[in-house]
PDB file of N, CA and C in Angstrom:
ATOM      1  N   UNK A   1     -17.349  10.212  19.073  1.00  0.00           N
ATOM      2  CA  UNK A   1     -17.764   9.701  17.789  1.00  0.00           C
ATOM      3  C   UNK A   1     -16.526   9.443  16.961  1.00  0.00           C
ATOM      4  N   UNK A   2     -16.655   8.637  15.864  1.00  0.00           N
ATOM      5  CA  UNK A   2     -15.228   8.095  14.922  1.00  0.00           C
ATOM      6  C   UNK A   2     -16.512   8.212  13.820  1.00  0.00           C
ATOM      7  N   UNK A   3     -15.757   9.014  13.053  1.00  0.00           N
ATOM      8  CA  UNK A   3     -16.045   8.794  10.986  1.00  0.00           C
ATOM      9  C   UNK A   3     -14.432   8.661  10.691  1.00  0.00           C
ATOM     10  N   UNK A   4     -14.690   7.067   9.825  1.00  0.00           N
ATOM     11  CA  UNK A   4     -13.916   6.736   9.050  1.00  0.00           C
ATOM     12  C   UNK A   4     -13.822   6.712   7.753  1.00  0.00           C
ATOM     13  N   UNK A   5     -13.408   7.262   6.665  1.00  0.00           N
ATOM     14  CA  UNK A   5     -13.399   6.791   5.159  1.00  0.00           C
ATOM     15  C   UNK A   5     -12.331   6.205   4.746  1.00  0.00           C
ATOM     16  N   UNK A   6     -12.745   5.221   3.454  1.00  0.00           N
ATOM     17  CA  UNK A   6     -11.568   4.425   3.159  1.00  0.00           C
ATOM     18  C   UNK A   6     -10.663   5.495   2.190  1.00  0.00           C
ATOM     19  N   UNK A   7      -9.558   4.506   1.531  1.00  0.00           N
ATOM     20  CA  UNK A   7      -8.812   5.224   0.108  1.00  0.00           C
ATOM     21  C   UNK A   7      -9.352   5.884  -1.085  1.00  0.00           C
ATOM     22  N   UNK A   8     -10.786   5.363  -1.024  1.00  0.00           N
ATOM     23  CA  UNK A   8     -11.950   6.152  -2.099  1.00  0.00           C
ATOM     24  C   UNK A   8     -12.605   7.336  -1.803  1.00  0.00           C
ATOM     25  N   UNK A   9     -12.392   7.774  -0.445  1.00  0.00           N
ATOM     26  CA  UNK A   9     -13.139   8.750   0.396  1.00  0.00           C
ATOM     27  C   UNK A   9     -14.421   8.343   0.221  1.00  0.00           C
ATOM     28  N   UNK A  10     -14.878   7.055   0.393  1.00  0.00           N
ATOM     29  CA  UNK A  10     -16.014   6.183   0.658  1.00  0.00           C
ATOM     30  C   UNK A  10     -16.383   6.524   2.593  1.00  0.00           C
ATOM     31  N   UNK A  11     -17.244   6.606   2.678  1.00  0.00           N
ATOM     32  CA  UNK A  11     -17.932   6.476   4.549  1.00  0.00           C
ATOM     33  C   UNK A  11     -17.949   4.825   5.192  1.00  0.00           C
ATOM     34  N   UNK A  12     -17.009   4.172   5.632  1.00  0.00           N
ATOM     35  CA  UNK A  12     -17.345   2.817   5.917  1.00  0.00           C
ATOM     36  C   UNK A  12     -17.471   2.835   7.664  1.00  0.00           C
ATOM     37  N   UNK A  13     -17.288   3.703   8.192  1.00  0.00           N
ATOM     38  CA  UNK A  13     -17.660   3.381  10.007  1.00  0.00           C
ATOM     39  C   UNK A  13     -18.386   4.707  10.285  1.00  0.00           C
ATOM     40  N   UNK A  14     -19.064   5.168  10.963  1.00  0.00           N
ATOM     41  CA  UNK A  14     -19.056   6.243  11.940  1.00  0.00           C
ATOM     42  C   UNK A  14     -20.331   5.799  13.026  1.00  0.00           C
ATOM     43  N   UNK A  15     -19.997   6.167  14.285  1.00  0.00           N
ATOM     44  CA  UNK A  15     -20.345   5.525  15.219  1.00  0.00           C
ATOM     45  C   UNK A  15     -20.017   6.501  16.083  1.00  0.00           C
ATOM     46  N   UNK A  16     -21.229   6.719  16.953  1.00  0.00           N
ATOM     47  CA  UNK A  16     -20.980   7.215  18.483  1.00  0.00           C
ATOM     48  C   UNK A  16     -20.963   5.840  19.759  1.00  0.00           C
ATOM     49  N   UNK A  17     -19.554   5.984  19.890  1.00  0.00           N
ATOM     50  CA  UNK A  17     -19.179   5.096  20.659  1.00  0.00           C
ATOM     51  C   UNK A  17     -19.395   4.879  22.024  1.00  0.00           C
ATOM     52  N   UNK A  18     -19.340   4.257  22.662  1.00  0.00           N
ATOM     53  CA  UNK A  18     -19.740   3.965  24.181  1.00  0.00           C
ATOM     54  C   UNK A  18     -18.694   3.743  24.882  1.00  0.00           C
ATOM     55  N   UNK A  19     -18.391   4.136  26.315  1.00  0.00           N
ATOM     56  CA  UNK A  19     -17.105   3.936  27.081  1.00  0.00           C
ATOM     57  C   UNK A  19     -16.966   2.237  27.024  1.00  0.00           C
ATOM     58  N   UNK A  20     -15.581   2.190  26.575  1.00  0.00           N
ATOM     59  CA  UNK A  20     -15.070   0.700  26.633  1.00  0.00           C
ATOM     60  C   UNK A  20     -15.122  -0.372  25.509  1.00  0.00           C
ATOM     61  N   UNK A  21     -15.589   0.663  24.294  1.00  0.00           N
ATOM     62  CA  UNK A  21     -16.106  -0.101  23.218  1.00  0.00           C
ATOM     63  C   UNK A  21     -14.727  -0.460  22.687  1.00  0.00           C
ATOM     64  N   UNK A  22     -14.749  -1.232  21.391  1.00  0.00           N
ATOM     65  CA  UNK A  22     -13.690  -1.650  20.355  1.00  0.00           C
ATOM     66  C   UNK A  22     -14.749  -1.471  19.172  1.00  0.00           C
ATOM     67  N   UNK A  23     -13.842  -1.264  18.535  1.00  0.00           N
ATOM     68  CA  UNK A  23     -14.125  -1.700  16.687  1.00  0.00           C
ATOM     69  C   UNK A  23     -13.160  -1.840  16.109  1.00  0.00           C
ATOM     70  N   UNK A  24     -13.183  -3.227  15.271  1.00  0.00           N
ATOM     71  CA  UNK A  24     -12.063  -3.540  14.042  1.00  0.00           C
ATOM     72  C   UNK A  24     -12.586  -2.886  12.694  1.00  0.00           C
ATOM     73  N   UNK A  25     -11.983  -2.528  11.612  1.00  0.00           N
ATOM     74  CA  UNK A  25     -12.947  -1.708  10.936  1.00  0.00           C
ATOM     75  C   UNK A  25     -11.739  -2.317   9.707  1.00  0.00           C
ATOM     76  N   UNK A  26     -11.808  -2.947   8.360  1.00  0.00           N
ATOM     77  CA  UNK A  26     -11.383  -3.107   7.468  1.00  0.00           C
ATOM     78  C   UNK A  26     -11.883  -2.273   6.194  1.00  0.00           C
ATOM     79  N   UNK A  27     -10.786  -2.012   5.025  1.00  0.00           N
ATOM     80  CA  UNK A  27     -11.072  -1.825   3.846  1.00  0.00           C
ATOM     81  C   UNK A  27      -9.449  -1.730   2.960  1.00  0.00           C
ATOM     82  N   UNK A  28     -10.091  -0.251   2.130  1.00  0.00           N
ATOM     83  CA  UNK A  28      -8.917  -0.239   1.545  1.00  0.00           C
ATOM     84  C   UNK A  28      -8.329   1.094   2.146  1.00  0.00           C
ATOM     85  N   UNK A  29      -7.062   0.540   2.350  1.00  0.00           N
ATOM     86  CA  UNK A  29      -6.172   1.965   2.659  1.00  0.00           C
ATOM     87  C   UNK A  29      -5.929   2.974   1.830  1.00  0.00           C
ATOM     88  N   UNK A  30      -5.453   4.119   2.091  1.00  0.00           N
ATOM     89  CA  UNK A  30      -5.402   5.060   3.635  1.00  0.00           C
ATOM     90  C   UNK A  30      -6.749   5.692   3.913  1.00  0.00           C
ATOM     91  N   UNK A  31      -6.418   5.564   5.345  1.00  0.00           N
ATOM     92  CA  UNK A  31      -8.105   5.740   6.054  1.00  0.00           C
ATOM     93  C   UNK A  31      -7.818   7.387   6.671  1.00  0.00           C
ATOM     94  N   UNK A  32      -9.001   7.835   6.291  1.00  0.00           N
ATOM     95  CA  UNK A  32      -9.088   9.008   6.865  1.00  0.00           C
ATOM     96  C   UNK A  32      -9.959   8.957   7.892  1.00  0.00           C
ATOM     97  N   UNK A  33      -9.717   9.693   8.955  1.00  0.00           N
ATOM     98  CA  UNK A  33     -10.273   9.253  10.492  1.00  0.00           C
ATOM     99  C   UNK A  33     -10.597  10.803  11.213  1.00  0.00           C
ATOM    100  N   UNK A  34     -11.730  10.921  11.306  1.00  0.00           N
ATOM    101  CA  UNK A  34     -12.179  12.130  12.138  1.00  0.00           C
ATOM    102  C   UNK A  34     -12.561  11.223  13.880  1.00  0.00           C
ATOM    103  N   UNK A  35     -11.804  11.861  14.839  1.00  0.00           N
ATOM    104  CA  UNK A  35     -12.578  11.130  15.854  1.00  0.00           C
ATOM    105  C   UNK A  35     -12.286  12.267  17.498  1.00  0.00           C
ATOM    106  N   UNK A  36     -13.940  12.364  17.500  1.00  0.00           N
ATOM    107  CA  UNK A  36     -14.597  13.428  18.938  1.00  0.00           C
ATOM    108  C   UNK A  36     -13.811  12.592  20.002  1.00  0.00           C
ATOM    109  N   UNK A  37     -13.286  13.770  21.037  1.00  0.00           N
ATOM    110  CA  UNK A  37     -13.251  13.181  22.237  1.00  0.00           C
ATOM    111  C   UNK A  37     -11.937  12.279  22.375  1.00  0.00           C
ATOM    112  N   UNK A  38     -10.683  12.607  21.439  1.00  0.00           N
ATOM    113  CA  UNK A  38     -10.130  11.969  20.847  1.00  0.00           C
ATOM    114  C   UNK A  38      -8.940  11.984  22.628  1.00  0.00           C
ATOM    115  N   UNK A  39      -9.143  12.790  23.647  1.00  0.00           N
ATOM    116  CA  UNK A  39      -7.889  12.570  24.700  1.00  0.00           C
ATOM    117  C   UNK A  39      -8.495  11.180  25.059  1.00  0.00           C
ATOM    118  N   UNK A  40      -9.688  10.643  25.276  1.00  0.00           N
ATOM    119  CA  UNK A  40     -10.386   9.080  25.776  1.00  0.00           C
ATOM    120  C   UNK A  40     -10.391   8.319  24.903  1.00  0.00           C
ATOM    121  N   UNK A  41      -9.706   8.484  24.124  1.00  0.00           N
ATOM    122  CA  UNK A  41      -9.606   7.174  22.679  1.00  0.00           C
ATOM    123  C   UNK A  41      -8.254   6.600  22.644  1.00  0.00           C
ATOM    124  N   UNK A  42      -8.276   5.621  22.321  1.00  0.00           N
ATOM    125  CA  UNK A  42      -7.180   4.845  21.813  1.00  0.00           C
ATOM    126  C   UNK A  42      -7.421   3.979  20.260  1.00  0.00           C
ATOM    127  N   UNK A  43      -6.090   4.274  19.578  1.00  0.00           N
ATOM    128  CA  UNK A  43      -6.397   3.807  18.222  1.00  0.00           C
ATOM    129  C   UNK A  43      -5.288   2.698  18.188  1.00  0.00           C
ATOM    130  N   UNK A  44      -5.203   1.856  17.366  1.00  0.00           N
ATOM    131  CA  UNK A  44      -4.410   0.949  17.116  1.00  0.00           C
ATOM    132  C   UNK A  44      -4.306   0.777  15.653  1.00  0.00           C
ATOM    133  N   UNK A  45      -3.398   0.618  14.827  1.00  0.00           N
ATOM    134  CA  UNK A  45      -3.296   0.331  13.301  1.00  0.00           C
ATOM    135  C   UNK A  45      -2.330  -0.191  13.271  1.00  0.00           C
ATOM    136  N   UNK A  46      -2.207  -1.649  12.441  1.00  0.00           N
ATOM    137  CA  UNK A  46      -1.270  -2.840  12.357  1.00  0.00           C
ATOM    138  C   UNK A  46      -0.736  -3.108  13.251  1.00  0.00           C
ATOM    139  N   UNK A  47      -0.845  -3.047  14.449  1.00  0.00           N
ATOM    140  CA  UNK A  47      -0.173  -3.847  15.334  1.00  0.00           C
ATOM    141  C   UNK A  47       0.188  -2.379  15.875  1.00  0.00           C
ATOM    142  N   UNK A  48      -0.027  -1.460  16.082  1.00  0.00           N
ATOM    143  CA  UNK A  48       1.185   0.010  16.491  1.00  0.00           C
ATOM    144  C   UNK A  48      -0.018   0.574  17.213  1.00  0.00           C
ATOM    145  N   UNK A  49      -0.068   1.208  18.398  1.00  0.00           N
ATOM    146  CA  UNK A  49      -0.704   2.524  18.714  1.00  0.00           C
ATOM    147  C   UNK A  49      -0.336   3.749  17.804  1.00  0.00           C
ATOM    148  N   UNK A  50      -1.216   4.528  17.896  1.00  0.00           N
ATOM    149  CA  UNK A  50      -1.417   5.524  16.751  1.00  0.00           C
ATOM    150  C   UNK A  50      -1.741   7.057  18.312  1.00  0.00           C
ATOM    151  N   UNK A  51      -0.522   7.877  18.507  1.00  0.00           N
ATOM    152  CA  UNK A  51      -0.492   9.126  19.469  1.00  0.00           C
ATOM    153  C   UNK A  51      -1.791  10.091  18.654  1.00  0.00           C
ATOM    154  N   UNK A  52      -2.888   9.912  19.303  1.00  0.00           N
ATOM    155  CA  UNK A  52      -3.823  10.819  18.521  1.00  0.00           C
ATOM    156  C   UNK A  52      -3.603  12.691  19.129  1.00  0.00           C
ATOM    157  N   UNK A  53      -2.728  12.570  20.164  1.00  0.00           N
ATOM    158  CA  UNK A  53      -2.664  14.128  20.886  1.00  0.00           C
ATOM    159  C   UNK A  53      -1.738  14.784  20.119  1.00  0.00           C
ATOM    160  N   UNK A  54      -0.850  14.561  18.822  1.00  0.00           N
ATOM    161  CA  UNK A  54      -0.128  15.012  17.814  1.00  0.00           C
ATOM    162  C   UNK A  54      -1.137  15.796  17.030  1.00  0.00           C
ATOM    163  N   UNK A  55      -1.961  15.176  16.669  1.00  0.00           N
ATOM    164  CA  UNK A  55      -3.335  15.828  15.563  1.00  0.00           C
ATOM    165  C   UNK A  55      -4.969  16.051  16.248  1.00  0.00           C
ATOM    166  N   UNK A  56      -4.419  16.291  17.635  1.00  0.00           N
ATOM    167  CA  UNK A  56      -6.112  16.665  18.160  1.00  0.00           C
ATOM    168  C   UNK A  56      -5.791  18.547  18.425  1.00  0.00           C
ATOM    169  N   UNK A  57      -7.109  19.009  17.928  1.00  0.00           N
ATOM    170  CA  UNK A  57      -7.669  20.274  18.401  1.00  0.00           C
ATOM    171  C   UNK A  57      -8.470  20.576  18.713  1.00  0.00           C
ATOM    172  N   UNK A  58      -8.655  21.012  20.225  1.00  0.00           N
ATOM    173  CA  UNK A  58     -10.195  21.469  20.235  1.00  0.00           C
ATOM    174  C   UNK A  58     -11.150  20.023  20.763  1.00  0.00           C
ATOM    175  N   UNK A  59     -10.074  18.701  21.046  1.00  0.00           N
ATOM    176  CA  UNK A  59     -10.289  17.095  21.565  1.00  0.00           C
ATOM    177  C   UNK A  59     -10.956  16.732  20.792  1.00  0.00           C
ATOM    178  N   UNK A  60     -10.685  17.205  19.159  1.00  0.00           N
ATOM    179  CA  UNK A  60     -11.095  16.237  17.722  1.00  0.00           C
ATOM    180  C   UNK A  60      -9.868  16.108  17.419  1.00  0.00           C
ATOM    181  N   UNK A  61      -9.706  15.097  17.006  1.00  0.00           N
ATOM    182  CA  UNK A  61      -8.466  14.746  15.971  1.00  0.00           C
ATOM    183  C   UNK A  61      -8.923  14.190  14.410  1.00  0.00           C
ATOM    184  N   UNK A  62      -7.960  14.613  13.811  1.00  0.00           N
ATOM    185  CA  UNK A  62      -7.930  14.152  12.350  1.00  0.00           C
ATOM    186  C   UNK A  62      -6.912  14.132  11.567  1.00  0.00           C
ATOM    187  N   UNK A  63      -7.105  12.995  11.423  1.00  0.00           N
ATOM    188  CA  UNK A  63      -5.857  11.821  11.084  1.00  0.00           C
ATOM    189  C   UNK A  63      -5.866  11.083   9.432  1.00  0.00           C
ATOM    190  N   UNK A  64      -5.386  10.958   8.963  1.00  0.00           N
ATOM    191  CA  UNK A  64      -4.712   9.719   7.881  1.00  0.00           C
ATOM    192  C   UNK A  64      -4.109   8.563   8.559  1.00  0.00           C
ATOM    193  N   UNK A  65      -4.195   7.482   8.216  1.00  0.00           N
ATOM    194  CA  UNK A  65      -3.515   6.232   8.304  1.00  0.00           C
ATOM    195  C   UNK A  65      -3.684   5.425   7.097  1.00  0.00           C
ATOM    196  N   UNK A  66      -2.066   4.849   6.600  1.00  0.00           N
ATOM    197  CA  UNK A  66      -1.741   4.449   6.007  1.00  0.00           C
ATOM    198  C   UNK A  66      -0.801   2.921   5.759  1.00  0.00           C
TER     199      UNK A  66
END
């Protein structure tokens, strides 16, 4: 699963995802990002991969991006 909030700590994504999925997800920055299962994920922000195994515990991670 991915819960995203924007710079307002507004809820704009959360989704239980399916193997192989994508989502582009816009707003206003910085996004706060809770996301399950996070060793089978890959994130991307502006053009960069984003190492989610820096901030996973427990194979949740939770993250800021900015």
């Amino acid at each position: 699963w991915v819960e995203v909030r924007d710079g307002r700590g507004q809820l704009i994504f959360s989704e239980l995802g399916q193997a192989g999925s994508q989502r582009e997800i816009g707003g206003q920055a910085p996004f706060s990002l809770v996301v399950g299962n996070s060793t089978y994920v890959t994130l991307e922000y502006q053009g960069k991969m984003v190492d989610l195994s820096q901030r996973t515990k427990g194979d949740v991670a939770r993250l800021t991006v900015e």
